[in-house]
C-alpha atoms as a PDB file:
ATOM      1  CA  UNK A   1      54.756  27.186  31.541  1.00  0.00           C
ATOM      2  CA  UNK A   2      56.321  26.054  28.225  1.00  0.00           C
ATOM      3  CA  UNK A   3      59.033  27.183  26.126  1.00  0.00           C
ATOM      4  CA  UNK A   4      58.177  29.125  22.636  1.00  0.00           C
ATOM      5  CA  UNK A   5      57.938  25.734  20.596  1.00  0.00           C
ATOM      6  CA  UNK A   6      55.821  24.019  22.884  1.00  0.00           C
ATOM      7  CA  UNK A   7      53.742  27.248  24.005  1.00  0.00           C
ATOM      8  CA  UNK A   8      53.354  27.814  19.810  1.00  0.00           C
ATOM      9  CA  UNK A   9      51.965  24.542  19.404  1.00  0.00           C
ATOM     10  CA  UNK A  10      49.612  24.580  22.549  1.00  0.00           C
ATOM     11  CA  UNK A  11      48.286  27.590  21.099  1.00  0.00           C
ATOM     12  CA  UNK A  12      47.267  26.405  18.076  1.00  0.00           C
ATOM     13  CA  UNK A  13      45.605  23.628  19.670  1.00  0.00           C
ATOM     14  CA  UNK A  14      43.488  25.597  21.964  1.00  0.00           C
ATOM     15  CA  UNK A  15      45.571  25.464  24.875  1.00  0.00           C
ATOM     16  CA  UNK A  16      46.016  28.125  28.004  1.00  0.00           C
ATOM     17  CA  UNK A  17      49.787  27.653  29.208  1.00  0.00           C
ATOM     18  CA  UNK A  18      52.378  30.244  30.436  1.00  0.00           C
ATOM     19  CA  UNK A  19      55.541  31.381  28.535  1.00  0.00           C
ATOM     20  CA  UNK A  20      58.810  30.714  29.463  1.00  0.00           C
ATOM     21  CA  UNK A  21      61.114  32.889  27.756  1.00  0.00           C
ATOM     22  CA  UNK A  22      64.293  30.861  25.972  1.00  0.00           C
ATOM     23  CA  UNK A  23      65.366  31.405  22.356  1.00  0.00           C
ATOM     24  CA  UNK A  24      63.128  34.486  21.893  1.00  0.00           C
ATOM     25  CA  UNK A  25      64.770  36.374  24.738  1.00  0.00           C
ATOM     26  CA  UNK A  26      67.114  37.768  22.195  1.00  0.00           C
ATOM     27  CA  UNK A  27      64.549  40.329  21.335  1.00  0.00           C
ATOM     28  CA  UNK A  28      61.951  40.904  24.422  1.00  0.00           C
ATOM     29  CA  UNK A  29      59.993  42.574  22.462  1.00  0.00           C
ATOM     30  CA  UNK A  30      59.457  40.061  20.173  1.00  0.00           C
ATOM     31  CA  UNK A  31      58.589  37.452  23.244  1.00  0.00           C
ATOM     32  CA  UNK A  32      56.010  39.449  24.113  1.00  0.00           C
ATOM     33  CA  UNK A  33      54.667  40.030  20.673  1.00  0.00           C
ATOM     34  CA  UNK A  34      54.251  35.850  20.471  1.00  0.00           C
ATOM     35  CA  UNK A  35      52.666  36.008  23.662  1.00  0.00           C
ATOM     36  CA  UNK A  36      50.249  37.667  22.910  1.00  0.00           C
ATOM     37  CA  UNK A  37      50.394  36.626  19.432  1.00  0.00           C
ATOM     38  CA  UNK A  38      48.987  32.944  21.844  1.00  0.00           C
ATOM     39  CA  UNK A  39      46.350  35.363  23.663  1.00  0.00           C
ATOM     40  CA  UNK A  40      44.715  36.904  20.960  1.00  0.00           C
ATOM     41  CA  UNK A  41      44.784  33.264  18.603  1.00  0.00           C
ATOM     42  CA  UNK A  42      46.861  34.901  15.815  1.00  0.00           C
ATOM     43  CA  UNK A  43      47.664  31.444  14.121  1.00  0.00           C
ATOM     44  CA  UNK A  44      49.405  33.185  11.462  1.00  0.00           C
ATOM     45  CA  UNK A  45      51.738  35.210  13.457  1.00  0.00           C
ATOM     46  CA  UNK A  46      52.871  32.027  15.604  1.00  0.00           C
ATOM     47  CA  UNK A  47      53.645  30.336  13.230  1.00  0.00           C
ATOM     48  CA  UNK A  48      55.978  32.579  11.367  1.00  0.00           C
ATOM     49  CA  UNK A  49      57.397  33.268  14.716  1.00  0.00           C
ATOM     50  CA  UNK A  50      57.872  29.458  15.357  1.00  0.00           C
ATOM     51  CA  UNK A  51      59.325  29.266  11.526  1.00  0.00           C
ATOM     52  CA  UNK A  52      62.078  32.104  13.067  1.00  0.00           C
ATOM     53  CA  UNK A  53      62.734  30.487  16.434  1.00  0.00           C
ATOM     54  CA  UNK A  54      63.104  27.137  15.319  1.00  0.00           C
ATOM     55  CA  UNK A  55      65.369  27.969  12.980  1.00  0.00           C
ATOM     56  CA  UNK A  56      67.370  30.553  15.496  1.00  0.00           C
ATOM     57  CA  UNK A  57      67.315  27.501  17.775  1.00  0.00           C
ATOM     58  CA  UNK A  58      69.105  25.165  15.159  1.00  0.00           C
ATOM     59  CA  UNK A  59      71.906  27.153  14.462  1.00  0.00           C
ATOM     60  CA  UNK A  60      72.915  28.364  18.197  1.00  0.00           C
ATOM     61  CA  UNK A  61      72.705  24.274  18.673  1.00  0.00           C
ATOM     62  CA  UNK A  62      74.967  24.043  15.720  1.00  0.00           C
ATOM     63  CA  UNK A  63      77.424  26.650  17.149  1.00  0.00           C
ATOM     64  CA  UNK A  64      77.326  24.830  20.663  1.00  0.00           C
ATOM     65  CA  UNK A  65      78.224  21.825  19.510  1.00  0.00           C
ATOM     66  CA  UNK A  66      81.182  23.411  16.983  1.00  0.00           C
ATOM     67  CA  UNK A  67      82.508  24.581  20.547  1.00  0.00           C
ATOM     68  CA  UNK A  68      81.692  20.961  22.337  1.00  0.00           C
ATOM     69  CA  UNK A  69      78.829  22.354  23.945  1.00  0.00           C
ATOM     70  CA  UNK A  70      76.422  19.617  24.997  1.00  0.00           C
ATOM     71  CA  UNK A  71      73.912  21.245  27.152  1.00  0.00           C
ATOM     72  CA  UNK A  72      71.228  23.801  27.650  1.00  0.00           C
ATOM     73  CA  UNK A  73      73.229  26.339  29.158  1.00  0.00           C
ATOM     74  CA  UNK A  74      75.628  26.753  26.374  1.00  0.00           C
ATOM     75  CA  UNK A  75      72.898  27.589  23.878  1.00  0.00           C
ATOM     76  CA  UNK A  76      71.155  29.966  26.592  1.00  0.00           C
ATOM     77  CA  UNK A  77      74.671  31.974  27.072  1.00  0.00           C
ATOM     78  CA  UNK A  78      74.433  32.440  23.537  1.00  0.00           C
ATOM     79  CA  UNK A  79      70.975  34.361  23.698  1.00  0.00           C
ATOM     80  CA  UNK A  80      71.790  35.767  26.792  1.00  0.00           C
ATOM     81  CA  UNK A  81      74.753  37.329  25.538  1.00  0.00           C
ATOM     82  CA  UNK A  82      72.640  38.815  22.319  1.00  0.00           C
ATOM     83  CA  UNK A  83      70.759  41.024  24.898  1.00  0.00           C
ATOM     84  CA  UNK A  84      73.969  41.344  26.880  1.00  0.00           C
ATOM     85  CA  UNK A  85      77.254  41.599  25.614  1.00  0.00           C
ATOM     86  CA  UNK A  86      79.540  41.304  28.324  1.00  0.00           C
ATOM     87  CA  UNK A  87      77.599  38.273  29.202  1.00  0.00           C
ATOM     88  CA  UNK A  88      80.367  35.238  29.917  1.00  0.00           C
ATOM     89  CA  UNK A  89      79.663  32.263  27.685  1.00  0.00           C
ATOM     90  CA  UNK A  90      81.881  29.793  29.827  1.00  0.00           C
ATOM     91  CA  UNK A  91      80.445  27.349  31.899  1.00  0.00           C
ATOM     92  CA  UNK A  92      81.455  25.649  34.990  1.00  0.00           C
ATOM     93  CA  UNK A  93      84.156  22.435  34.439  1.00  0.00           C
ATOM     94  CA  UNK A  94      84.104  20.064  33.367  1.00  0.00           C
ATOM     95  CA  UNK A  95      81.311  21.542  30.792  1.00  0.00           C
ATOM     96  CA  UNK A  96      83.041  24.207  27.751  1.00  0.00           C
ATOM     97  CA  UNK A  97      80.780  27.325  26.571  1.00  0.00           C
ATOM     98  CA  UNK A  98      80.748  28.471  23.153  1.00  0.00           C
ATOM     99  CA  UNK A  99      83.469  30.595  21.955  1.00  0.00           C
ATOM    100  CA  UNK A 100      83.957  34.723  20.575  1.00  0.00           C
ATOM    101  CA  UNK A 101      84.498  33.445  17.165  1.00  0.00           C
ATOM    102  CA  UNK A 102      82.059  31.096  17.409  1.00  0.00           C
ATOM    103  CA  UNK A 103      79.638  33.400  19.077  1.00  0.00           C
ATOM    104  CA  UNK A 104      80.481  36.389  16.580  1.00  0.00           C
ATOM    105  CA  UNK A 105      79.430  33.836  13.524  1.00  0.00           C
ATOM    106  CA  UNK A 106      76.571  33.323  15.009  1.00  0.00           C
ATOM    107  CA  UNK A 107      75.644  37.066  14.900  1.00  0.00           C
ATOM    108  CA  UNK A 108      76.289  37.308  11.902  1.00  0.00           C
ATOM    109  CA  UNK A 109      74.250  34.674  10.568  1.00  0.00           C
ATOM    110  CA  UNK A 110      71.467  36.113  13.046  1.00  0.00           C
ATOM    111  CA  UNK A 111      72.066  39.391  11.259  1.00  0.00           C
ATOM    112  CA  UNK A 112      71.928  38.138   7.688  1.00  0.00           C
ATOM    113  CA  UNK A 113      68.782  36.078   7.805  1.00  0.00           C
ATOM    114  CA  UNK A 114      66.767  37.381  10.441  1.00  0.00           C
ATOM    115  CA  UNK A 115      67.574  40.592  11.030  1.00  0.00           C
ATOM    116  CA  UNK A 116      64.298  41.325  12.612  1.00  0.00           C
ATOM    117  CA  UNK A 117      65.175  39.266  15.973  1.00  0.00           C
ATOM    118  CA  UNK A 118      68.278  41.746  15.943  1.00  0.00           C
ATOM    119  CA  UNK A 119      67.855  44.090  18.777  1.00  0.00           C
ATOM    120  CA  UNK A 120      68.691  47.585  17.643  1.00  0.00           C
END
């Protein structure tokens, strides 16, 4: 089992793996859509979805470390709190979470250029 980067690119390659659901859990839908997009060999359709999700990826990164977040949970409150809003984005000391403001930028962003990972 590989994240949706890795599981992309062992697609295209040939590979059988499992997928374990990170950045594109902000739209389930959508995780199952590259799944299967994996299954079925659609090189074209992983790869746009790897465009998305890479870039998704980069910018909750960015807005972790604007809030001093250093580590994998902080960017995994963020998508968790996409699906979920009352979702807490603190972390345990001596670690900090992202914050509302923070958080609400990067909705908007999501909103603006890829609207189609917004859940409706």
């Amino acid at each position: 089992f590989v994240t949706e980067l890795d599981y992309v690119q062992a697609c295209l390659l040939g590979r059988q793996c499992g997928l374990l659901v990170s950045v594109s859990a902000i739209h389930p839908g959508h995780s199952l859509a590259l799944f299967e997009a994996g299954q079925t060999g659609d090189s074209d359709r992983l790869r746009a979805m790897l465009s998305d999700l890479s870039r998704i990826r980069e910018q909750a990164i960015a807005t972790g470390i604007r809030s001093n977040g250093h580590m994998d949970g902080t960017f995994d409150k963020l998508y968790a709190r996409l699906f979920d809003p009352d979702f807490p984005l603190r972390l345990q000391s001596p670690y900090e979470g992202s914050r509302s403001a923070e958080f609400d930028a990067f909705v908007q962003w999501l909103k603006t250029e890829y609207p189609q990972w917004v859940r409706a």
